[in-house]
PDB file of N, CA and C in Angstrom:
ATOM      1  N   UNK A   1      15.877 -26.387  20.010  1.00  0.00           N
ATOM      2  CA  UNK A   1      16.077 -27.101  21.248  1.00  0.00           C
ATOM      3  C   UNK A   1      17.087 -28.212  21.018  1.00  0.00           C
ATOM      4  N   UNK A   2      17.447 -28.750  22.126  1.00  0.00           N
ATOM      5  CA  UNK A   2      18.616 -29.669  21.933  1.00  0.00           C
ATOM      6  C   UNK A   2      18.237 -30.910  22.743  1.00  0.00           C
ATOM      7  N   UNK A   3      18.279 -32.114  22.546  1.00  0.00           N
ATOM      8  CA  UNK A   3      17.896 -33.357  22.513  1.00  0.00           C
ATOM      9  C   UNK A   3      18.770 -34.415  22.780  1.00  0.00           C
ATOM     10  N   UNK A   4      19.096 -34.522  23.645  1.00  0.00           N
ATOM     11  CA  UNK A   4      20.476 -35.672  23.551  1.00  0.00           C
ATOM     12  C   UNK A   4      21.667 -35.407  22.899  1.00  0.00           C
ATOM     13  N   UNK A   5      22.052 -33.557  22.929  1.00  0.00           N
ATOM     14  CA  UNK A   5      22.814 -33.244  22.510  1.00  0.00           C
ATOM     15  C   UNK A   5      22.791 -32.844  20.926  1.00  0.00           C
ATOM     16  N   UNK A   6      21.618 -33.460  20.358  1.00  0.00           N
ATOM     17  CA  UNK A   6      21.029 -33.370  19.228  1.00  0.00           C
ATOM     18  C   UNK A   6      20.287 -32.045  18.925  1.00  0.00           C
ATOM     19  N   UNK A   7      20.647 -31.289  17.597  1.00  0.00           N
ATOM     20  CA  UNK A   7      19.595 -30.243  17.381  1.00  0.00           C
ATOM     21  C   UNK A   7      18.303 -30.884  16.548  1.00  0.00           C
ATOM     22  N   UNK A   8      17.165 -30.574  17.330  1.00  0.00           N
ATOM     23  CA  UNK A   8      15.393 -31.131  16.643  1.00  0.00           C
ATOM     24  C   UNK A   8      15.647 -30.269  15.557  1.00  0.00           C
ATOM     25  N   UNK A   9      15.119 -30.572  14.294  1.00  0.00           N
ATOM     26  CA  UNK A   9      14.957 -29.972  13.215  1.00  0.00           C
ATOM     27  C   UNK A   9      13.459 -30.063  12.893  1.00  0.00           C
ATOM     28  N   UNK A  10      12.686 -28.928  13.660  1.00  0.00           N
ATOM     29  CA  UNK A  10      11.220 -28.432  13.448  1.00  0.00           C
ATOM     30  C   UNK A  10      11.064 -27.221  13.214  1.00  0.00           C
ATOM     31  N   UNK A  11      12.230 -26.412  12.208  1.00  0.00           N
ATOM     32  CA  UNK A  11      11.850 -25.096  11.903  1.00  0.00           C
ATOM     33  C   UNK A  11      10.421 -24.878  11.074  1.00  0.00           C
ATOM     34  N   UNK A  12      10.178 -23.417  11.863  1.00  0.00           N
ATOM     35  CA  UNK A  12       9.300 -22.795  11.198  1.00  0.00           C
ATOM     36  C   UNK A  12       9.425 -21.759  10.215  1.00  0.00           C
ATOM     37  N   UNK A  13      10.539 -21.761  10.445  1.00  0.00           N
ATOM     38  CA  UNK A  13      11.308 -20.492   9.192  1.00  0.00           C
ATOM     39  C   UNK A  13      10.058 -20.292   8.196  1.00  0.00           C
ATOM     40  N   UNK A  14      10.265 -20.999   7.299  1.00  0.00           N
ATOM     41  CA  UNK A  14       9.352 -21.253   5.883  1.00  0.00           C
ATOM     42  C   UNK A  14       8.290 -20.762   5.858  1.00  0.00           C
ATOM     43  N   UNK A  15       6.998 -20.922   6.804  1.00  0.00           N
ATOM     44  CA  UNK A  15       5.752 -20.191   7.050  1.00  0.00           C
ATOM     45  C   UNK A  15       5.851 -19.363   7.872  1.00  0.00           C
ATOM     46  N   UNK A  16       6.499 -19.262   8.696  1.00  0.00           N
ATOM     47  CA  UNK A  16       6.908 -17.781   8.980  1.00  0.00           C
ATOM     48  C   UNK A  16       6.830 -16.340   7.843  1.00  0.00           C
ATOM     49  N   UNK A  17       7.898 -17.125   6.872  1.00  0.00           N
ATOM     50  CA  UNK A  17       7.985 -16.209   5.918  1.00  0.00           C
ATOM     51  C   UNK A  17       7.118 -16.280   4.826  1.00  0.00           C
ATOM     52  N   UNK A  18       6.302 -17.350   4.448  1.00  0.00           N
ATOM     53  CA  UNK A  18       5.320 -17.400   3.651  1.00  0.00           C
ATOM     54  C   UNK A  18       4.062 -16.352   4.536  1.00  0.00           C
ATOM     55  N   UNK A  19       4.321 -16.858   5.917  1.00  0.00           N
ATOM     56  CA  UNK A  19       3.069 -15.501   6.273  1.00  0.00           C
ATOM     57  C   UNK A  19       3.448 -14.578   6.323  1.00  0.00           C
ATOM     58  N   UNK A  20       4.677 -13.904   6.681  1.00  0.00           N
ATOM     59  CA  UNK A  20       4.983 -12.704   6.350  1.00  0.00           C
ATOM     60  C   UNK A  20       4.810 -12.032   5.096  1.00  0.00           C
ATOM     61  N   UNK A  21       5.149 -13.272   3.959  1.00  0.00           N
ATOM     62  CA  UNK A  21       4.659 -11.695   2.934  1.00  0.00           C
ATOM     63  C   UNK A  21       3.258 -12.282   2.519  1.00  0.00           C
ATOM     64  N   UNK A  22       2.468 -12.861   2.874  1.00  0.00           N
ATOM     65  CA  UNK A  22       1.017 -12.881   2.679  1.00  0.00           C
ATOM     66  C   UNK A  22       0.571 -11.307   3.821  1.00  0.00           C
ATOM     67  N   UNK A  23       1.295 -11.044   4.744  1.00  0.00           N
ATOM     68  CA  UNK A  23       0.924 -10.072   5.364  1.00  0.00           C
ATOM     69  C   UNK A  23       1.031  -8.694   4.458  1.00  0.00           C
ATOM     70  N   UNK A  24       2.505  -8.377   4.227  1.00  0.00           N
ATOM     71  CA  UNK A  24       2.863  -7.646   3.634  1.00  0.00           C
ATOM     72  C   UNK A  24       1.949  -7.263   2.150  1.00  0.00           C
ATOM     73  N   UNK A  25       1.516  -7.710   1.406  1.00  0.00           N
ATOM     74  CA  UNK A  25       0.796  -7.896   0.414  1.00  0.00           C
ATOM     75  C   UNK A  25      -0.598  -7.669   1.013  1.00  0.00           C
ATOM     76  N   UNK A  26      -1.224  -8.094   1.964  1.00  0.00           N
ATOM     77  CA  UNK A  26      -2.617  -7.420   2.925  1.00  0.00           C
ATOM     78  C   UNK A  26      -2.181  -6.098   3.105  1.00  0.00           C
ATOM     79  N   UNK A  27      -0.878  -5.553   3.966  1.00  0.00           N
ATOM     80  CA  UNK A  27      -0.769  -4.132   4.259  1.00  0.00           C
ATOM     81  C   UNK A  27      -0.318  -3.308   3.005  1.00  0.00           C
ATOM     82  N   UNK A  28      -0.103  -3.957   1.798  1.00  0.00           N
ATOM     83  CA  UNK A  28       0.033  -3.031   0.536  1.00  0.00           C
ATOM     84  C   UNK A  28      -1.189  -2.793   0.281  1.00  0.00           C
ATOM     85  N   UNK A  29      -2.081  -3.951  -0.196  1.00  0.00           N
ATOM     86  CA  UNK A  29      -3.438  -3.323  -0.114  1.00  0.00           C
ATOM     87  C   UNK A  29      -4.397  -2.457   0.363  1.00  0.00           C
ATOM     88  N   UNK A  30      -4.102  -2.227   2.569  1.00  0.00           N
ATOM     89  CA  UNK A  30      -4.559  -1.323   2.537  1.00  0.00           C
ATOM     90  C   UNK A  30      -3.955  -0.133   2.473  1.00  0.00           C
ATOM     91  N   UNK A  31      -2.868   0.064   2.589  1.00  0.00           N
ATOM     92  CA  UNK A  31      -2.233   1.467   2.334  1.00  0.00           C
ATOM     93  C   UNK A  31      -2.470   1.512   0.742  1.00  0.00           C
ATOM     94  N   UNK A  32      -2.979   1.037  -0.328  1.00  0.00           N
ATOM     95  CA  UNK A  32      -3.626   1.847  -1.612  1.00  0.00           C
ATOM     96  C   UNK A  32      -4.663   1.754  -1.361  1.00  0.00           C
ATOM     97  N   UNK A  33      -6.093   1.584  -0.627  1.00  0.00           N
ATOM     98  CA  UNK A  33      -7.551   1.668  -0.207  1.00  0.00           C
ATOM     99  C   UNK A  33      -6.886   3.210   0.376  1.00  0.00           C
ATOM    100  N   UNK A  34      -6.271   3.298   1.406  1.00  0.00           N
ATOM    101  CA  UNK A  34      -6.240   5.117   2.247  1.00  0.00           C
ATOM    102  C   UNK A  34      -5.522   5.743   1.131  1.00  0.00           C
ATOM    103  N   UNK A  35      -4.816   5.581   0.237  1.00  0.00           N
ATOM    104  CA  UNK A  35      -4.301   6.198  -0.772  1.00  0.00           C
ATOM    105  C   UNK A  35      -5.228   6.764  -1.877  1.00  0.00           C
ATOM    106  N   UNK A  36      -6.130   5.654  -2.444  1.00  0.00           N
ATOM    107  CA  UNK A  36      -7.799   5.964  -3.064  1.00  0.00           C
ATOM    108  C   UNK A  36      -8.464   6.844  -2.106  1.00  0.00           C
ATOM    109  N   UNK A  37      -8.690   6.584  -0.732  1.00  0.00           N
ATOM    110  CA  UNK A  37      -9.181   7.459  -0.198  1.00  0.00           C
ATOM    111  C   UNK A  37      -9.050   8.896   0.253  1.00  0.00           C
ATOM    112  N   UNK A  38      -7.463   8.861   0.762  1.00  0.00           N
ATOM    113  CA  UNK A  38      -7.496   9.846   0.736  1.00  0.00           C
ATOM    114  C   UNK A  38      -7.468  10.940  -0.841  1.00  0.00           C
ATOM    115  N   UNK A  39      -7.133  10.499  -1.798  1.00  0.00           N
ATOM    116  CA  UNK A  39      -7.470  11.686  -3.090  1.00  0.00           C
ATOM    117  C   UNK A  39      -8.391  11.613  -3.319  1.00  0.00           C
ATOM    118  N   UNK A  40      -9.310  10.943  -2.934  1.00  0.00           N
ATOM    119  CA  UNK A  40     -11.114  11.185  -3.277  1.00  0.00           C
ATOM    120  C   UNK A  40     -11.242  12.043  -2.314  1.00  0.00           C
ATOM    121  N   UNK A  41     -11.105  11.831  -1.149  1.00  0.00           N
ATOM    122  CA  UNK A  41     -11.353  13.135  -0.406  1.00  0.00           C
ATOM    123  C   UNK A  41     -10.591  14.356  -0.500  1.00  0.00           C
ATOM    124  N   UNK A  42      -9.628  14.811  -0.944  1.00  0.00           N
ATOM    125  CA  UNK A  42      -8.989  15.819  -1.385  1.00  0.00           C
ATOM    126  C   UNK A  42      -9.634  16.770  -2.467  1.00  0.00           C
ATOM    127  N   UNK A  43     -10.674  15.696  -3.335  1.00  0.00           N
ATOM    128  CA  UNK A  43     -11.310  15.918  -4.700  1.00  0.00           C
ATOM    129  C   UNK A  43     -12.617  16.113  -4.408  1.00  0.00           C
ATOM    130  N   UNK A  44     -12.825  15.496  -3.454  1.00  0.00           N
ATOM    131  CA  UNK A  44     -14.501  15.695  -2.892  1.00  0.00           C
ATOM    132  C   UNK A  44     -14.438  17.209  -2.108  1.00  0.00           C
ATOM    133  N   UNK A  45     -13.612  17.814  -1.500  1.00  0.00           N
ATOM    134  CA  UNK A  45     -13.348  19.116  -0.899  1.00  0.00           C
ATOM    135  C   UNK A  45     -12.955  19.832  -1.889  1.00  0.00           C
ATOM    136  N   UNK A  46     -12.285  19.258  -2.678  1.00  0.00           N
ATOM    137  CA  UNK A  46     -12.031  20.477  -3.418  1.00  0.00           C
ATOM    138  C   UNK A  46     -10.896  21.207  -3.437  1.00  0.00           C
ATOM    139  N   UNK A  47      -9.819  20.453  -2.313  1.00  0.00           N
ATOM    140  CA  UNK A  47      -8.514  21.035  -1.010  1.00  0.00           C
ATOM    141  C   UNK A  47      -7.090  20.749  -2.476  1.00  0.00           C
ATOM    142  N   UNK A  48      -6.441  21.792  -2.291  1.00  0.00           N
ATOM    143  CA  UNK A  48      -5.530  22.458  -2.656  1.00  0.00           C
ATOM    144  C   UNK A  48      -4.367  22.035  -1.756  1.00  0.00           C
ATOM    145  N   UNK A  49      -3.669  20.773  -1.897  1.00  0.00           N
ATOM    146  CA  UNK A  49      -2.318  20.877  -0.783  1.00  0.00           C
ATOM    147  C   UNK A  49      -0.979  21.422  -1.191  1.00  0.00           C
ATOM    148  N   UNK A  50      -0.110  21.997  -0.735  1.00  0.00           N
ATOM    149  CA  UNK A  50       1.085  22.178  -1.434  1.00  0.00           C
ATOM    150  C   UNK A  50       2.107  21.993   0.394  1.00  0.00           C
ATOM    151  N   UNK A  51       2.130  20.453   0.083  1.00  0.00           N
ATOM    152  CA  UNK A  51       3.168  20.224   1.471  1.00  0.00           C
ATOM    153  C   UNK A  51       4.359  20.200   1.214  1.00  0.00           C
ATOM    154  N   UNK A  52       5.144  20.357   0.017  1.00  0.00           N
ATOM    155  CA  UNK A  52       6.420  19.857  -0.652  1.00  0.00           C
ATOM    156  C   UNK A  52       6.832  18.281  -0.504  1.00  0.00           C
ATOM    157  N   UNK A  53       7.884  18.572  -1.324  1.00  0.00           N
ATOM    158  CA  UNK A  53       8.341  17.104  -0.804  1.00  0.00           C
ATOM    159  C   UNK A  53       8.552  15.916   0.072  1.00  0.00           C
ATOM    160  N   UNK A  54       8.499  14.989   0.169  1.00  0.00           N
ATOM    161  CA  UNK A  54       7.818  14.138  -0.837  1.00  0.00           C
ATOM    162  C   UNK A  54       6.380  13.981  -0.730  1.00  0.00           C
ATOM    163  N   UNK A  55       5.466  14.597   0.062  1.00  0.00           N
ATOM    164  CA  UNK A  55       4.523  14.270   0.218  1.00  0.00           C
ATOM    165  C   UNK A  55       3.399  15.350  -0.812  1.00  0.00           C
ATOM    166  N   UNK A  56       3.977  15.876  -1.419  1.00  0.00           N
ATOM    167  CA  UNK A  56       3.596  16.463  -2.587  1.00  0.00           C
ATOM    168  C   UNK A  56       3.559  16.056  -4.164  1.00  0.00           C
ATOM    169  N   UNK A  57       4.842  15.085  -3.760  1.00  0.00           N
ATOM    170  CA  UNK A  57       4.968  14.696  -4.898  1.00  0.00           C
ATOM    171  C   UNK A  57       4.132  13.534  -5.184  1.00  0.00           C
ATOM    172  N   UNK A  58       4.006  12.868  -3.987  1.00  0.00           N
ATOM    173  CA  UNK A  58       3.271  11.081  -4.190  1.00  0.00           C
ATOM    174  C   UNK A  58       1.654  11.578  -4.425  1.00  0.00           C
ATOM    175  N   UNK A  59       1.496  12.907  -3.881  1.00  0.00           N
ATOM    176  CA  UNK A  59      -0.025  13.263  -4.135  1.00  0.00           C
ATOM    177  C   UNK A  59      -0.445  13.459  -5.594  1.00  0.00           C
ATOM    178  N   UNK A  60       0.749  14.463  -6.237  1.00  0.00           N
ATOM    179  CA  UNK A  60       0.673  14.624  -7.601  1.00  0.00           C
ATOM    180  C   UNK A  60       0.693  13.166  -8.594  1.00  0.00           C
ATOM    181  N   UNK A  61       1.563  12.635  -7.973  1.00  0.00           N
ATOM    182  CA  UNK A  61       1.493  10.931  -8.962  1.00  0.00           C
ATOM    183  C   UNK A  61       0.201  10.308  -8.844  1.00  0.00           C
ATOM    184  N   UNK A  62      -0.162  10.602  -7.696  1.00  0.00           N
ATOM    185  CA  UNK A  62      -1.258   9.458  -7.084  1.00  0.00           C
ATOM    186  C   UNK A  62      -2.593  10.397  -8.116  1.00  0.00           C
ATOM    187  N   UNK A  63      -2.560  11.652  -7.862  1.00  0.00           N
ATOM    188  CA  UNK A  63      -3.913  12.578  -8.561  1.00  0.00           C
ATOM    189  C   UNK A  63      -3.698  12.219  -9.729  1.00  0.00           C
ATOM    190  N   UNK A  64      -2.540  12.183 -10.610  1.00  0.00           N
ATOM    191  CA  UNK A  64      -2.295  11.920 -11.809  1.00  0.00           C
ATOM    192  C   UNK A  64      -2.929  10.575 -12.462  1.00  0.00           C
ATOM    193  N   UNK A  65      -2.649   9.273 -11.478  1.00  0.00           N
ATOM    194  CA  UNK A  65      -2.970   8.146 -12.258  1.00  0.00           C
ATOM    195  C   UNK A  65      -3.948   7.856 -11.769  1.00  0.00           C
ATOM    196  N   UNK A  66      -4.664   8.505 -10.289  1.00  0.00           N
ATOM    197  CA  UNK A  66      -6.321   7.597 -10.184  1.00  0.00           C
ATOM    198  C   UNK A  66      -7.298   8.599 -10.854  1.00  0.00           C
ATOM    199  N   UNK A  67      -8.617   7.792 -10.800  1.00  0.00           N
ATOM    200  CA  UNK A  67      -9.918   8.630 -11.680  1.00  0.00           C
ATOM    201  C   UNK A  67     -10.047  10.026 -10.925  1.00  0.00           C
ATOM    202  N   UNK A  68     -10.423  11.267 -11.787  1.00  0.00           N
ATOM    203  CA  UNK A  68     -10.965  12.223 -10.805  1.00  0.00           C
ATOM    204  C   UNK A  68     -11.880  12.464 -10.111  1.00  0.00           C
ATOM    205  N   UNK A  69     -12.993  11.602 -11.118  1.00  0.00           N
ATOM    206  CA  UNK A  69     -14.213  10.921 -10.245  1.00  0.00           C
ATOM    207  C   UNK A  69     -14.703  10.703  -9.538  1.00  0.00           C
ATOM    208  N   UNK A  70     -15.292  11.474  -8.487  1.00  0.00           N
ATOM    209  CA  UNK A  70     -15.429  11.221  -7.022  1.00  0.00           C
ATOM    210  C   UNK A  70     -17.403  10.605  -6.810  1.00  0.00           C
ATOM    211  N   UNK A  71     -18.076  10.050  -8.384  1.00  0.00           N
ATOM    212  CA  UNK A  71     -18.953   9.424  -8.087  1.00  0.00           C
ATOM    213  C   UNK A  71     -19.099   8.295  -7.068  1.00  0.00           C
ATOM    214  N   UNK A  72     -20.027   7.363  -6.336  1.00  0.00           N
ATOM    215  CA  UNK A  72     -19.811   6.186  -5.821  1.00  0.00           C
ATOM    216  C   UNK A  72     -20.077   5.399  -7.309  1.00  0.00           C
ATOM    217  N   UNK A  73     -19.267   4.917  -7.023  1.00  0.00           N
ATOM    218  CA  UNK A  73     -18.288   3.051  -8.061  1.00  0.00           C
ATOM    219  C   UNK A  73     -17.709   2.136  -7.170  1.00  0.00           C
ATOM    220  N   UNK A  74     -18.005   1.163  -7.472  1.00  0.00           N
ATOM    221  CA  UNK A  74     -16.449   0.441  -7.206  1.00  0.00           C
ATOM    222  C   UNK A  74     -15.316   0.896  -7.771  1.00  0.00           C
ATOM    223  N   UNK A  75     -14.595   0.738  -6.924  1.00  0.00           N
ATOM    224  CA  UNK A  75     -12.899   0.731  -6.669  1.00  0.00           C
ATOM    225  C   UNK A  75     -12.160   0.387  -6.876  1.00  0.00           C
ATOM    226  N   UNK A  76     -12.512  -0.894  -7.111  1.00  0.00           N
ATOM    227  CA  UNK A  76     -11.417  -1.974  -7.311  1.00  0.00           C
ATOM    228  C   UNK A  76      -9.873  -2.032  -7.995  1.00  0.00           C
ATOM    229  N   UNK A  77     -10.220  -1.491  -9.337  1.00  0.00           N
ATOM    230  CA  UNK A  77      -9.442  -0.756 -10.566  1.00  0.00           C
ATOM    231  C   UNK A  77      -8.287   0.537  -9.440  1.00  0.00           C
ATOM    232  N   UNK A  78      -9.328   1.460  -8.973  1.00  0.00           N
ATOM    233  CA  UNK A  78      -8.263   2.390  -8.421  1.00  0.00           C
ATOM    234  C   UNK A  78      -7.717   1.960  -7.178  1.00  0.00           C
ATOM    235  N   UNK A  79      -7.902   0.725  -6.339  1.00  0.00           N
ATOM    236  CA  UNK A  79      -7.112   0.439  -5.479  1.00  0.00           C
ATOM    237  C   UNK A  79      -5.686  -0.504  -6.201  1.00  0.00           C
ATOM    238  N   UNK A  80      -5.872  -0.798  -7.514  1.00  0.00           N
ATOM    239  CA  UNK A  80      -5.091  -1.914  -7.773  1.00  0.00           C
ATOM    240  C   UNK A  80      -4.009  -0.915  -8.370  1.00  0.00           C
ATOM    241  N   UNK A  81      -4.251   0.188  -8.798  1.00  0.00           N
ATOM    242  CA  UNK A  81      -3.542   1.439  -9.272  1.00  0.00           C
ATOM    243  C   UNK A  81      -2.501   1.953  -8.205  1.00  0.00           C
ATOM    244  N   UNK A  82      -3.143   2.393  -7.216  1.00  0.00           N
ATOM    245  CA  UNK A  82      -2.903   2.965  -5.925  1.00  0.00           C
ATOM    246  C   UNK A  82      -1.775   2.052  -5.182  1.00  0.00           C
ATOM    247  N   UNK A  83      -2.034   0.802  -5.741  1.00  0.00           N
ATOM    248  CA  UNK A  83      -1.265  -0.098  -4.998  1.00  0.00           C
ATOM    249  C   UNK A  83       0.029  -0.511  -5.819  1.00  0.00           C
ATOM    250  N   UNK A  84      -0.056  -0.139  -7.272  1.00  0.00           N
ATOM    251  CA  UNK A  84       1.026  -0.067  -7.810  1.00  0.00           C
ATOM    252  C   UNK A  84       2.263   0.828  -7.675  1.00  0.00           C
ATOM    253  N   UNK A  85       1.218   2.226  -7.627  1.00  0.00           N
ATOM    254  CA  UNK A  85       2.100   3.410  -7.317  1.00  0.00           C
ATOM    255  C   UNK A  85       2.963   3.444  -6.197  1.00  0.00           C
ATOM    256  N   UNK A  86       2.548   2.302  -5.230  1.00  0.00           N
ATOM    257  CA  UNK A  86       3.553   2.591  -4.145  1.00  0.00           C
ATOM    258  C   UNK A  86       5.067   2.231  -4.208  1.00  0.00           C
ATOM    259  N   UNK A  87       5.073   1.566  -5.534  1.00  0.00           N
ATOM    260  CA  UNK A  87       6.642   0.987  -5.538  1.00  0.00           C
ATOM    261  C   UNK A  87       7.344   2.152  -6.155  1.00  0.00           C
ATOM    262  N   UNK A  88       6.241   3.302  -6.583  1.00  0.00           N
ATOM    263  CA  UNK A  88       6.888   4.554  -7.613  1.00  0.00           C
ATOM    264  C   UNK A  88       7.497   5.529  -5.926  1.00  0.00           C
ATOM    265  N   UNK A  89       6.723   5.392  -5.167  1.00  0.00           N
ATOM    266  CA  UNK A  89       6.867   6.632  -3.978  1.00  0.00           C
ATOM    267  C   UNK A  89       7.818   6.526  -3.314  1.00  0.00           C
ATOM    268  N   UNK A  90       8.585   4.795  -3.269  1.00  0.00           N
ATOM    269  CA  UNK A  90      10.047   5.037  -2.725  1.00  0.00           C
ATOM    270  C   UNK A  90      10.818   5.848  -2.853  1.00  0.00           C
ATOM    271  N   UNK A  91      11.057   6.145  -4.440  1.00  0.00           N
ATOM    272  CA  UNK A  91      11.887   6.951  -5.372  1.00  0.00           C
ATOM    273  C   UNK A  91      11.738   8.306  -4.983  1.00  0.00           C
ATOM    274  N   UNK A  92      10.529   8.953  -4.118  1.00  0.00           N
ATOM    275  CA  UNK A  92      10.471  10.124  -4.038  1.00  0.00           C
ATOM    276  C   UNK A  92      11.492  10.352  -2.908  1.00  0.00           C
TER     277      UNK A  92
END
């Protein structure tokens, strides 16, 4: 806004963007919770996908590095996994 010709200097820029990637970092988290989930359920069925690329491939990485384990546990461990892998799935 302008003030006597003056620009007010009350940006919010800064927390803007401090909440933005506090967001971003919430929505990484849950996209590796549906990532854990969904290959537990893939493993709990028993299901065979062959979609090709890339969505074949992030399945194979993802089956590769979480537990096969489809006991109830905590999670924790394979969401923090899940949530790593996502910086691998760009690349696909």
């Amino acid at each position: 806004m302008l003030s006597g010709g003056v620009e007010e200097q009350a940006s919010f820029a800064s927390r803007g963007a401090r909440q933005t990637l506090r967001a971003c970092d919430a929505y990484r988290h849950v996209v590796g919770c549906e990532l854990v989930a969904s290959v537990r359920a893939l493993h709990r069925r028993d299901l065979r996908i062959d979609p090709g690329p890339p969505v074949g491939l992030a399945f194979d990485l993802a089956d590769a590095a979480l537990e096969a384990d489809v006991v109830d546990r905590p999670l924790t461990d394979d969401v923090r996994v899940a949530t790593a892998l996502l910086d691998q799935f760009v690349d696909l």
